[in-house]
Protein backbone atom coordinates (compact mmCIF):
# COMPACT_ATOMS: atom_id res chain seq x y z
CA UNK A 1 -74.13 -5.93 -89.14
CA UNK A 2 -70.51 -6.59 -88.82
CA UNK A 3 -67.43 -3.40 -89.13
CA UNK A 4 -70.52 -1.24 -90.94
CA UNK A 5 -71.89 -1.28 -87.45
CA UNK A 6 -69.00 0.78 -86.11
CA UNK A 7 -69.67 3.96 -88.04
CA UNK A 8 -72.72 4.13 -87.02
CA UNK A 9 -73.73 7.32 -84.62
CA UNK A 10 -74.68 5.28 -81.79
CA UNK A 11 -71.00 3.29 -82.07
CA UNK A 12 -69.48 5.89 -82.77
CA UNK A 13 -70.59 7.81 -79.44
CA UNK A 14 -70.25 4.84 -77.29
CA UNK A 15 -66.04 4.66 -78.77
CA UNK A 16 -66.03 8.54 -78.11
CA UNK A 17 -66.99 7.64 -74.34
CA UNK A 18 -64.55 4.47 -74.47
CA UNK A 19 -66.10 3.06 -71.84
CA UNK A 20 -67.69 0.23 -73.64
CA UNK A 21 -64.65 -1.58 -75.72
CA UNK A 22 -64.66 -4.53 -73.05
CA UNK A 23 -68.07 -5.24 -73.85
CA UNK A 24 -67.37 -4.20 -77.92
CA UNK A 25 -63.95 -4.52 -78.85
CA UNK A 26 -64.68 -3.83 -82.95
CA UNK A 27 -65.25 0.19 -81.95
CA UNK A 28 -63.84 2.86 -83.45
CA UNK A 29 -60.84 4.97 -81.90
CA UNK A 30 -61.99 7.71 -79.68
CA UNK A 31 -60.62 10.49 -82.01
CA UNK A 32 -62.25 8.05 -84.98
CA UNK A 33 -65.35 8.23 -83.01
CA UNK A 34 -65.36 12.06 -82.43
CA UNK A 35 -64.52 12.32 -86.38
CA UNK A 36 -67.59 10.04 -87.09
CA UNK A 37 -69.84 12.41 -84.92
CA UNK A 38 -68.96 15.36 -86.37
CA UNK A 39 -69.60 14.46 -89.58
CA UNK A 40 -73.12 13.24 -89.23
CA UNK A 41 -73.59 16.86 -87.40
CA UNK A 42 -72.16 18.72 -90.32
CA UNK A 43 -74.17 16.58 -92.88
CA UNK A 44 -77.53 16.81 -90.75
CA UNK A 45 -76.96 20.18 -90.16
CA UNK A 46 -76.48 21.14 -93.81
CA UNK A 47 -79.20 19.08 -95.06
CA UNK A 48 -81.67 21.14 -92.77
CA UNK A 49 -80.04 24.24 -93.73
CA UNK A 50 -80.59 23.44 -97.57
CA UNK A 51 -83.98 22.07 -96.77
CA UNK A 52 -84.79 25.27 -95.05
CA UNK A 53 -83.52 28.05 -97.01
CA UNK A 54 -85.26 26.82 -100.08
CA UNK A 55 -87.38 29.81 -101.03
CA UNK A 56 -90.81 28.76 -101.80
CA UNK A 57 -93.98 30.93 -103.43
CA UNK A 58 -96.46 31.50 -100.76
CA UNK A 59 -99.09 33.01 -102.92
């Protein structure tokens, strides 16, 4: 998967924790991590919100 790998949510948690960059030394920095994180939040968060404010006809 190579560097796209790293800004993935799962990297991107595991460089917020910092524990594992002995084991995977091509992680993101831990504020890069937490900057990764919250962006996936925001962007699943608004996608729900759009997805469930969409007013639909019931009758």
């Amino acid at each position: 998967m190579g560097s796209l790998g790293r800004w993935l949510p799962f990297n991107a948690g595991s460089a917020l924790g910092g524990s594992a960059t002995k084991i995977v030394p091509d992680l993101l920095p831990r504020w890069g991590g937490g900057v990764v994180l919250a962006v996936y939040a925001f962007a699943f968060a608004t996608a729900a919100a759009l997805q469930t404010s969409v007013q639909r006809d019931v009758a």
